[in-house]
Protein backbone atom coordinates (compact mmCIF):
# COMPACT_ATOMS: atom_id res chain seq x y z
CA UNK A 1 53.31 44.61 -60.29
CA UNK A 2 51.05 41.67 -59.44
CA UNK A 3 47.63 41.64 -60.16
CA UNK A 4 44.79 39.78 -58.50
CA UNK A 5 41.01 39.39 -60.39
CA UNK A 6 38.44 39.09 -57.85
CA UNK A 7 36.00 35.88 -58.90
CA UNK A 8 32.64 36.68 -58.60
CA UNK A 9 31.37 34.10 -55.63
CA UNK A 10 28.92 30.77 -56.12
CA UNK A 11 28.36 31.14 -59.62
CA UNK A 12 25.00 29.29 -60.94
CA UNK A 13 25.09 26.53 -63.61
CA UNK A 14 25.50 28.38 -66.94
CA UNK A 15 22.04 26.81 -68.12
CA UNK A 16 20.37 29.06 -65.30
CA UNK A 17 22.37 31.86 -66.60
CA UNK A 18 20.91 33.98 -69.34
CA UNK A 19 24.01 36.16 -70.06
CA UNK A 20 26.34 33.42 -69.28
CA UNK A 21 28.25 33.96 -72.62
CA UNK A 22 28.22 37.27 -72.28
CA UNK A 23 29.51 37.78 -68.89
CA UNK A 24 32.63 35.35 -69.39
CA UNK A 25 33.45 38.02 -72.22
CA UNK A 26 33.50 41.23 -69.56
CA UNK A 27 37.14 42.38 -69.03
CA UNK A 28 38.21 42.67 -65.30
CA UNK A 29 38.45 46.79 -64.08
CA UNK A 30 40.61 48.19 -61.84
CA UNK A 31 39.18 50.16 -58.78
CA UNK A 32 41.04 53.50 -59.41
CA UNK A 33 39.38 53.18 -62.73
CA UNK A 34 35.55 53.82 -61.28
CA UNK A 35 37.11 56.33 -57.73
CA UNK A 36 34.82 58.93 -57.64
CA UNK A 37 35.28 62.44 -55.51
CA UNK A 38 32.97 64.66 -55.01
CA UNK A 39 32.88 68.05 -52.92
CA UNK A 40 29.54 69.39 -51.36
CA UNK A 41 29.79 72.75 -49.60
CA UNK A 42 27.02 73.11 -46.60
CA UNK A 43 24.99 75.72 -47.17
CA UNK A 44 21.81 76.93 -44.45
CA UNK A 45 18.86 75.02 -45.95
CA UNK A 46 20.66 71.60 -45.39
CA UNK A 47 21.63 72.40 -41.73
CA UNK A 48 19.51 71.25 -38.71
CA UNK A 49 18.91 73.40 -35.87
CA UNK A 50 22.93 72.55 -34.10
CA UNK A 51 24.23 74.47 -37.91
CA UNK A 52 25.44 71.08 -38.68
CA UNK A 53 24.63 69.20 -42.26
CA UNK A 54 21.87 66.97 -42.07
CA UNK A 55 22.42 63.30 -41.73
CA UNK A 56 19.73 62.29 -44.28
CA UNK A 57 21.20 65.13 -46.62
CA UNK A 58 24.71 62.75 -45.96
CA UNK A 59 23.32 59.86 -46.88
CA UNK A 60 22.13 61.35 -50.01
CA UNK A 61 25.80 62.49 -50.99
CA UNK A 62 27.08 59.11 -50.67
CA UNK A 63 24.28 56.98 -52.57
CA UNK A 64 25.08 59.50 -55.11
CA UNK A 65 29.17 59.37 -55.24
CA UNK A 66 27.99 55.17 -54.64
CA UNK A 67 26.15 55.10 -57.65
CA UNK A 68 28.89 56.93 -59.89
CA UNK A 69 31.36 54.72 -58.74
CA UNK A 70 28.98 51.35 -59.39
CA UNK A 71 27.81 52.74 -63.24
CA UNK A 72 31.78 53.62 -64.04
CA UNK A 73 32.60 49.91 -62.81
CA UNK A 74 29.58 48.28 -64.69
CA UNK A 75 28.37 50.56 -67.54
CA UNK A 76 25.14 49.62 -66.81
CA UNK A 77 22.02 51.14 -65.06
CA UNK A 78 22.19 50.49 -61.15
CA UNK A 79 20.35 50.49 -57.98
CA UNK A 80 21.09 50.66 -54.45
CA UNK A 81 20.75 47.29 -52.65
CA UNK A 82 21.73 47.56 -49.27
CA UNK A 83 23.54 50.65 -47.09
CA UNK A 84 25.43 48.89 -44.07
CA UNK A 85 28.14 50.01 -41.51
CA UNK A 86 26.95 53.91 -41.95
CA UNK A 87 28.35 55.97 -39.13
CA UNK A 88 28.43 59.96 -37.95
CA UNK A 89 31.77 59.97 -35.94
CA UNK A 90 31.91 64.49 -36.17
CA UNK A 91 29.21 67.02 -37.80
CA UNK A 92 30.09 69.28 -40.93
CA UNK A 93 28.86 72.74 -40.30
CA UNK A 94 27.68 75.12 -42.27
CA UNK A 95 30.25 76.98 -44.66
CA UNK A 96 32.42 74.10 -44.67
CA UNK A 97 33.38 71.38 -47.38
CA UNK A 98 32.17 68.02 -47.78
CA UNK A 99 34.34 66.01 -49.50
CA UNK A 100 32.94 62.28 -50.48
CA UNK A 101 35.50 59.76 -51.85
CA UNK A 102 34.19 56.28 -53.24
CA UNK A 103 35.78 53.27 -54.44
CA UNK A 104 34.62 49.55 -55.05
CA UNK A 105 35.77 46.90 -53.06
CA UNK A 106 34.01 44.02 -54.14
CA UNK A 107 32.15 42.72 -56.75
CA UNK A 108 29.56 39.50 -56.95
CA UNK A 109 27.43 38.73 -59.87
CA UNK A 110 25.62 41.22 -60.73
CA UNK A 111 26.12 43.33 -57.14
CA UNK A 112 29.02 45.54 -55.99
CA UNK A 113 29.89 47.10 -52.54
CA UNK A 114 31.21 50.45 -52.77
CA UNK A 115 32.78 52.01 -50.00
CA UNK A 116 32.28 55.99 -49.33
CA UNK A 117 34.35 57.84 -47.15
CA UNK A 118 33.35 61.49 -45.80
CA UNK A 119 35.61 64.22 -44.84
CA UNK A 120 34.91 67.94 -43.73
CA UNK A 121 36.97 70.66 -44.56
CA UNK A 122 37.29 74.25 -42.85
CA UNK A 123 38.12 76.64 -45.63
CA UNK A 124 39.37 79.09 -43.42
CA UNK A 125 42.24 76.94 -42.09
CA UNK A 126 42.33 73.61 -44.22
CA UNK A 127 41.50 71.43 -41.19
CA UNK A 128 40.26 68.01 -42.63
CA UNK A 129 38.12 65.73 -40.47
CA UNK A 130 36.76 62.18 -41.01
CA UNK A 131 33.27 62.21 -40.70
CA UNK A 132 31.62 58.77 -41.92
CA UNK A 133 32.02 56.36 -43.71
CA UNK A 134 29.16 53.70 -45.36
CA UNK A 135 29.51 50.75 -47.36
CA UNK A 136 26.75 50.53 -50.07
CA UNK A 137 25.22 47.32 -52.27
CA UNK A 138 24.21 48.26 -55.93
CA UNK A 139 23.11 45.72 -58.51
CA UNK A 140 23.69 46.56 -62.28
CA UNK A 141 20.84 45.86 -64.38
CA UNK A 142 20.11 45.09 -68.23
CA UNK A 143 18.99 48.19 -70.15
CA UNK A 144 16.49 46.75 -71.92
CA UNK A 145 15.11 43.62 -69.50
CA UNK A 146 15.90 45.62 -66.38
CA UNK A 147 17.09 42.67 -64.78
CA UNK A 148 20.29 42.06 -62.75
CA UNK A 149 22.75 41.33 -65.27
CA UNK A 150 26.60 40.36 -64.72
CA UNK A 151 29.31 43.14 -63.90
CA UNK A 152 33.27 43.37 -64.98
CA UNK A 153 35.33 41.56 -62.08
CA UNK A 154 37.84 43.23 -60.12
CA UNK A 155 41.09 43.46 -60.83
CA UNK A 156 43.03 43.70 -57.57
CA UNK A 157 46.62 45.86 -57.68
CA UNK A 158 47.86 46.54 -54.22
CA UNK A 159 47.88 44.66 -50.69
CA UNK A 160 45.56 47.16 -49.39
CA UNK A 161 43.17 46.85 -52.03
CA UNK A 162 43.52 43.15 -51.58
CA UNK A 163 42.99 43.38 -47.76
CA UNK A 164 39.98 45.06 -48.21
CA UNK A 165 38.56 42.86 -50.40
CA UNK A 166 39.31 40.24 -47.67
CA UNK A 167 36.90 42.04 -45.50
CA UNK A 168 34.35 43.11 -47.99
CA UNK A 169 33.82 39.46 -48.44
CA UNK A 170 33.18 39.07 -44.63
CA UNK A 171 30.61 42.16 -44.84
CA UNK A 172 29.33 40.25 -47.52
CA UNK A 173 28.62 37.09 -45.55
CA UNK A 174 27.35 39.08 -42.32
CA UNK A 175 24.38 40.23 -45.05
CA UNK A 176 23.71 37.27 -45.96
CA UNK A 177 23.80 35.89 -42.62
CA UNK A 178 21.72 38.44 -41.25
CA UNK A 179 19.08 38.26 -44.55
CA UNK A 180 18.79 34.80 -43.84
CA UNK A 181 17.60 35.79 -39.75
CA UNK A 182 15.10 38.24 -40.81
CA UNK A 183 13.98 35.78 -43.02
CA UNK A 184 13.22 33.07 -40.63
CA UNK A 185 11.73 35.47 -37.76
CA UNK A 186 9.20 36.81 -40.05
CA UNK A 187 8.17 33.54 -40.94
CA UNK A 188 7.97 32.27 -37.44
CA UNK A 189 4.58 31.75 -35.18
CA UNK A 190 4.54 35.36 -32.71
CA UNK A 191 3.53 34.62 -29.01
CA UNK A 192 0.16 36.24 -29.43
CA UNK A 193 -0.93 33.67 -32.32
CA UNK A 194 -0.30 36.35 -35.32
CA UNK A 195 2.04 36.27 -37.71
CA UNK A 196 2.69 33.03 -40.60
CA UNK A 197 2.28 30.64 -38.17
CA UNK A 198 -0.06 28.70 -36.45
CA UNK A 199 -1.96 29.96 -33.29
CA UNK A 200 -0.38 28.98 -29.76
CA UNK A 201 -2.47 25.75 -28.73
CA UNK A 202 -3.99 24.90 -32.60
CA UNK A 203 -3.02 22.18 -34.15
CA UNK A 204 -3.47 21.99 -38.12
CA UNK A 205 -5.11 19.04 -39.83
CA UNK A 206 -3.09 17.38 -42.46
């Protein structure tokens, strides 16, 4: 069986690099080693007024089965970065089974994506349904400096595993991409003269 390590991308110079030493020591992981599966059954007080499971109660579920999946990778405290791509494609009603299922697709650094995947299941008949699926950023941190520290890379086993690194690392870019754009708009002049920026019409003196 061939295996694949995924690099960690644009590493700094190892003089900017406290842990340098240490992270060149960190053996790769596999991602069935950190899966995670969870199952949540809806009860009343976490159903809206429809009898359906609350979205924000969803999103809770999945930083959660994110955040197992990141601190099995890692063994190290994490924190959630970034939740992208989150959808609601069917509602999970009340008396039926959530069932969250997480796995890591990518690691940087000190950062991993994890991606969750949501199913409902009617106990009654078995009937499973896809219900969302998220993709969530966690950085690992030192226990004592609680600063980002490096993470294990990951060891890729199967084409699919391998494909989706392939488009974790586009995800990855798009955040970057899109960091970088909120960046520059909030630092840009607005039309009515606030914001960082000089006033429409003012000119500053050297």
């Amino acid at each position: 069986m061939r295996v694949s390590v995924a690099v960690p991308y644009h590493p700094r110079p190892v003089a900017q690099r406290e842990d340098a030493t240490s992270e060149t020591k960190l053996q790769g992981r596999r991602v069935q080693d950190s899966a995670t599966e969870m199952a949540q059954l809806v009860l009343p007080h976490e159903a809206n007024v429809h009898g359906s499971v609350l979205g924000g109660t969803v999103m809770h579920w999945i930083d959660l089965a994110a955040a197992v999946t990141a601190n099995r990778h890692c063994r190290r405290p994490v924190v959630t970065a970034a939740i992208d791509e989150l959808s609601f494609l069917a509602p999970i009603n009340v008396g039926q089974l959530a069932l969250i299922s997480a796995h890591i697709t990518l690691v940087d650094r000190s950062s991993m994506e994890i991606c969750v995947e949501v199913q409902s299941e009617d106990l009654l008949s078995g009937e499973r349904r896809h219900t969302s699926t998220a993709y969530v950023t966690f950085v690992a941190l030192d226990p004592v400096t609680r600063r980002p520290t490096a993470v294990p890379p990951l060891l890729l086993e199967t084409d699919e595993e391998r494909a989706e690194h392939e488009r974790a690392m586009v995800r990855r870019q798009i955040r970057l991409e899109r960091r970088n754009a909120m960046r520059n708009l909030e630092s840009a002049p607005r039309a009515d003269g606030h914001g960082p920026g000089p006033k429409p019409g003012v000119t500053r003196k050297p």
